[in-house]
N, C-alpha and C. Protein backbone atom coordinates (compact mmCIF):
# COMPACT_ATOMS: atom_id res chain seq x y z
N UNK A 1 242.95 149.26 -32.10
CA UNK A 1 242.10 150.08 -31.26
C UNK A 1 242.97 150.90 -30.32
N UNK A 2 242.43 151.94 -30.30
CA UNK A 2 243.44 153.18 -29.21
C UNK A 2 242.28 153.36 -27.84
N UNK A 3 243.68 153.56 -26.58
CA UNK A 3 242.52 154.10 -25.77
C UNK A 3 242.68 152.69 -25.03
N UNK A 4 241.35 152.96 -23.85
CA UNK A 4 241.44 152.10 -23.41
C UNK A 4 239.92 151.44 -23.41
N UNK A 5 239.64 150.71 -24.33
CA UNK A 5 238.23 150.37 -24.41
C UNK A 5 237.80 149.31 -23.24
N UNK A 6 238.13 148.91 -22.74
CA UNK A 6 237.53 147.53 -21.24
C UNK A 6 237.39 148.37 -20.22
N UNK A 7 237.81 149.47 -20.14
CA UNK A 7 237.79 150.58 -18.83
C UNK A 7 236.58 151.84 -19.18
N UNK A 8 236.17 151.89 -20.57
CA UNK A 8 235.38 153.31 -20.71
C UNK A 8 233.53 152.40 -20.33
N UNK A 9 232.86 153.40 -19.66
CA UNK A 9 231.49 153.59 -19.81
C UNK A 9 230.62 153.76 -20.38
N UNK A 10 230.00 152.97 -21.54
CA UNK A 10 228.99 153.48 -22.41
C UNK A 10 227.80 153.93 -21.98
N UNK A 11 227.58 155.11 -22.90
CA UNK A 11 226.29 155.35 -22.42
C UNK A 11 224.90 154.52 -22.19
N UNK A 12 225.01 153.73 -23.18
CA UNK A 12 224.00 152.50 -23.25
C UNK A 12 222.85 153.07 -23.71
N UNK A 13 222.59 154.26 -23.99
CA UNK A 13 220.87 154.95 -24.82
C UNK A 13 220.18 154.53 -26.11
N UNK A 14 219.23 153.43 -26.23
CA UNK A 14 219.16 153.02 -27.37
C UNK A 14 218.21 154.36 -28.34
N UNK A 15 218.83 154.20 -29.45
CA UNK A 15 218.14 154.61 -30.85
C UNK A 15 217.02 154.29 -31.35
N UNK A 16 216.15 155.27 -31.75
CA UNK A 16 214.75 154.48 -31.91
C UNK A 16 214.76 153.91 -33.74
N UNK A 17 215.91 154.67 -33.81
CA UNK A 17 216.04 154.19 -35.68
C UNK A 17 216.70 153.21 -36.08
N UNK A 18 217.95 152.87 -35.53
CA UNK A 18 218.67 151.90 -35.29
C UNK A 18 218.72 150.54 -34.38
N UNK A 19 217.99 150.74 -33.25
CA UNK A 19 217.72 150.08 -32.49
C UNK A 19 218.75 149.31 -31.55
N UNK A 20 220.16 150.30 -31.84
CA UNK A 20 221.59 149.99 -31.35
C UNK A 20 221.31 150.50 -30.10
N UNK A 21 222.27 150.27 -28.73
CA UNK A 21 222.75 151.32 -27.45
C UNK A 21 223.75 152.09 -28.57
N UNK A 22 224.00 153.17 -27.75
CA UNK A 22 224.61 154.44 -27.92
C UNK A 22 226.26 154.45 -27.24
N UNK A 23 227.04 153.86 -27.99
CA UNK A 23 228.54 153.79 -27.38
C UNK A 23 229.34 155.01 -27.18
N UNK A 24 228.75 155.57 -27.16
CA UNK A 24 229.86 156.99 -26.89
C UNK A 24 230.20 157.17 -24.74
N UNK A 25 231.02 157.86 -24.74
CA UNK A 25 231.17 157.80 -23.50
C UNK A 25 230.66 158.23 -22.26
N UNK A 26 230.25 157.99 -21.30
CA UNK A 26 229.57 158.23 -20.39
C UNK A 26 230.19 158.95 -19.43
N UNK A 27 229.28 160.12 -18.62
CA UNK A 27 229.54 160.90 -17.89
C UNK A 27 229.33 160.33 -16.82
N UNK A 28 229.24 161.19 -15.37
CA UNK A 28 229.43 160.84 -13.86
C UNK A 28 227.90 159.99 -13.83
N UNK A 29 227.27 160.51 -14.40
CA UNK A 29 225.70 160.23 -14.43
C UNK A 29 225.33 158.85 -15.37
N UNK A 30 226.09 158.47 -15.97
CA UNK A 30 225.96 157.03 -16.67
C UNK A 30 225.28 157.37 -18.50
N UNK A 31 225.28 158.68 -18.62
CA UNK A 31 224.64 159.28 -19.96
C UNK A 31 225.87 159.71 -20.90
N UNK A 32 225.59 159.82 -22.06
CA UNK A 32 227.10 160.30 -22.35
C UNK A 32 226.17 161.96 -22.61
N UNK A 33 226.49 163.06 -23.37
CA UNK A 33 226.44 164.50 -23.31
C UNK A 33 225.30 164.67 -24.46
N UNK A 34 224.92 163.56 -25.22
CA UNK A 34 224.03 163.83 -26.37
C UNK A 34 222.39 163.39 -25.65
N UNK A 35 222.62 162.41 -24.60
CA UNK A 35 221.15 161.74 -24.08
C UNK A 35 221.28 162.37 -23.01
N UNK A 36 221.28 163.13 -22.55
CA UNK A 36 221.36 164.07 -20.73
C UNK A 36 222.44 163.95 -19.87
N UNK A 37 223.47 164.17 -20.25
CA UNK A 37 224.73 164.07 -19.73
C UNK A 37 225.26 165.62 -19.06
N UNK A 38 224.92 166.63 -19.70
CA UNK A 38 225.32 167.88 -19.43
C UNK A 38 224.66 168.80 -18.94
N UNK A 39 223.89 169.71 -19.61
CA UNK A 39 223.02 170.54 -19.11
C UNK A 39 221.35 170.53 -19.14
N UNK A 40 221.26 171.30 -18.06
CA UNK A 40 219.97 170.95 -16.94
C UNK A 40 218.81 172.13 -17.28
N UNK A 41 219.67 173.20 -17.85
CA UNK A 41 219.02 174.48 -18.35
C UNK A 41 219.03 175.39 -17.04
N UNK A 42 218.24 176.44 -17.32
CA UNK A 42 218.48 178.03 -16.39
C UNK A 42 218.34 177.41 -15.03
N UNK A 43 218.89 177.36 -13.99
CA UNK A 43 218.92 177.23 -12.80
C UNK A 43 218.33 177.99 -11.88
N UNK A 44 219.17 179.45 -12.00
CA UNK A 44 219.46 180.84 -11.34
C UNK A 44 217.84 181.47 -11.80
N UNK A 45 217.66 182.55 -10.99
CA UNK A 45 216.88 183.50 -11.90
C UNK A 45 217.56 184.42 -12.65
N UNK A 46 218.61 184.94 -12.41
CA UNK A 46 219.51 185.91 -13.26
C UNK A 46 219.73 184.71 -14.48
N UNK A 47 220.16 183.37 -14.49
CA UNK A 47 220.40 182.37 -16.00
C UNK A 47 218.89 182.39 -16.40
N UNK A 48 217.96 182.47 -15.96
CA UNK A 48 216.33 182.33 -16.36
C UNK A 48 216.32 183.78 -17.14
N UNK A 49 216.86 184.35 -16.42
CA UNK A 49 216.01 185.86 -17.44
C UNK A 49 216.78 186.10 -18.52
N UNK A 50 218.15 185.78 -18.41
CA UNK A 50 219.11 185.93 -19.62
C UNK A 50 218.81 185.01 -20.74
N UNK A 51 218.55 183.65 -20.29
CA UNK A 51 218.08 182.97 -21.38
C UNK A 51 216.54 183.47 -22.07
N UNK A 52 215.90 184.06 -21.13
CA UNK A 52 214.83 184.63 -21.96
C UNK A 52 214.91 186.03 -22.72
N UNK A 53 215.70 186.34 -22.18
CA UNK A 53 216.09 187.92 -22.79
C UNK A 53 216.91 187.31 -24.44
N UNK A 54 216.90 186.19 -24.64
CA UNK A 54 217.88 185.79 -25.91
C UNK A 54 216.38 185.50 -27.03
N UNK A 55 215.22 185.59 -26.59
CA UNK A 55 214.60 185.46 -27.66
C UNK A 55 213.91 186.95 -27.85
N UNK A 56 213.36 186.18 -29.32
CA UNK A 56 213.03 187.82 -30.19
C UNK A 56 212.32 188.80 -29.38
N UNK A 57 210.60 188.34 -29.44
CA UNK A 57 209.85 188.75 -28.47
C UNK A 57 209.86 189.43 -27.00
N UNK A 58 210.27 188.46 -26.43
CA UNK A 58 210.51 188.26 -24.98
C UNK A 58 211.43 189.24 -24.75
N UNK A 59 212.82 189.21 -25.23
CA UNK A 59 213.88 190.20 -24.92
C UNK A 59 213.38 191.53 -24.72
N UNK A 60 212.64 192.15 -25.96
CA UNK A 60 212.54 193.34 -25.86
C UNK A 60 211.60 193.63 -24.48
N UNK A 61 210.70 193.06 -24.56
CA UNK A 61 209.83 193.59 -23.11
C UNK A 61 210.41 193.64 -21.79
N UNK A 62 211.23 192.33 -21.82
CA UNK A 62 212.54 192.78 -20.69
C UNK A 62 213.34 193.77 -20.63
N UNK A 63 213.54 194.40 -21.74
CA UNK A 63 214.42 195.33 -21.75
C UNK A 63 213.87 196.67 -21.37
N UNK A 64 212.49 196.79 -21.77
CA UNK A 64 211.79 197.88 -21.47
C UNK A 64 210.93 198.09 -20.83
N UNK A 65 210.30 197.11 -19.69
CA UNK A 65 209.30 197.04 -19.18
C UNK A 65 209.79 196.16 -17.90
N UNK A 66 210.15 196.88 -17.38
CA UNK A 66 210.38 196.55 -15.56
C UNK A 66 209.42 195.57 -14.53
N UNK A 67 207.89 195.85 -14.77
CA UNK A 67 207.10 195.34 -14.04
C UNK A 67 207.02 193.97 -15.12
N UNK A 68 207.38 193.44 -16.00
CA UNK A 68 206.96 192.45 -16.63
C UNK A 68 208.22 191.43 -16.04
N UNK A 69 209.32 192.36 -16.00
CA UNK A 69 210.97 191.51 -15.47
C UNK A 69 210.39 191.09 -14.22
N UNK A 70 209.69 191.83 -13.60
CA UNK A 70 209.64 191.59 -12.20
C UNK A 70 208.69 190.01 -12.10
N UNK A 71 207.68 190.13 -13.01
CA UNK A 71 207.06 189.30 -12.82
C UNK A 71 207.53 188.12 -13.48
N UNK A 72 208.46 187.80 -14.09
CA UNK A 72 209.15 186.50 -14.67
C UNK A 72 210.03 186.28 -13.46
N UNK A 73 210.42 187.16 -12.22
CA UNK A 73 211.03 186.87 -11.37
C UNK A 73 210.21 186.05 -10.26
N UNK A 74 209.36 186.67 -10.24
CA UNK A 74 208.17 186.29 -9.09
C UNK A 74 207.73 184.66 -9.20
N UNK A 75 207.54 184.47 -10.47
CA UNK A 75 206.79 183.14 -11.19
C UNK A 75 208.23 182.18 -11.36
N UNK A 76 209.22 182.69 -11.45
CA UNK A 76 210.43 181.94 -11.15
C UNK A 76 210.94 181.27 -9.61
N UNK A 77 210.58 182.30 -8.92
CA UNK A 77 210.99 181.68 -7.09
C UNK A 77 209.74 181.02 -6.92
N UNK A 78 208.55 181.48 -7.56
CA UNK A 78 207.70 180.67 -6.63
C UNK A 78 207.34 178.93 -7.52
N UNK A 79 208.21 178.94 -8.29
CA UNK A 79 208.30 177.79 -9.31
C UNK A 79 209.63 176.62 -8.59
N UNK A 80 210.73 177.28 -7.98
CA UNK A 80 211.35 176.71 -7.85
C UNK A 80 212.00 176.85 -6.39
N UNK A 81 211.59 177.90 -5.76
CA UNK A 81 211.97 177.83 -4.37
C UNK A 81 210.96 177.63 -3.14
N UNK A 82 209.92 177.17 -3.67
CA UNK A 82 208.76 176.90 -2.65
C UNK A 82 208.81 175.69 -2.04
């Protein structure tokens, strides 16, 4: 065995197929990066609109329609900064 296995953190996430914990390594948060270890999704409103500007639909109306941007902005602060 390589490494130092008595010192690493498992994630401990059991499998609903296997019915094993999940040994891979764990982040600051006690998850390893596959069960919620990493990302949290759009934060920002500028990361909110970019991630929506990445789908089919959605993009284009952002791109061309100002009062619709505005209003994914509006429904964004008042979602998360109230």
């Amino acid at each position: 065995m390589t490494g130092r296995p008595l010192k690493k953190i498992e994630c401990g996430a059991y499998a609903r197929s296997t019915k094993l914990p999940c040994r891979a390594k764990a982040l600051d948060n006690g998850k390893c990066r596959m069960h919620g270890g990493l990302s949290v999704g759009a934060v920002t409103t500028e990361g909110h609109l970019t991630s929506l500007s990445n789908l089919k639909n959605v993009g284009d109306k952002i791109a061309t329609d100002d009062s619709y941007k505005q209003k994914i902005i509006n429904e964004h602060k008042e979602k998360h900064y109230v």
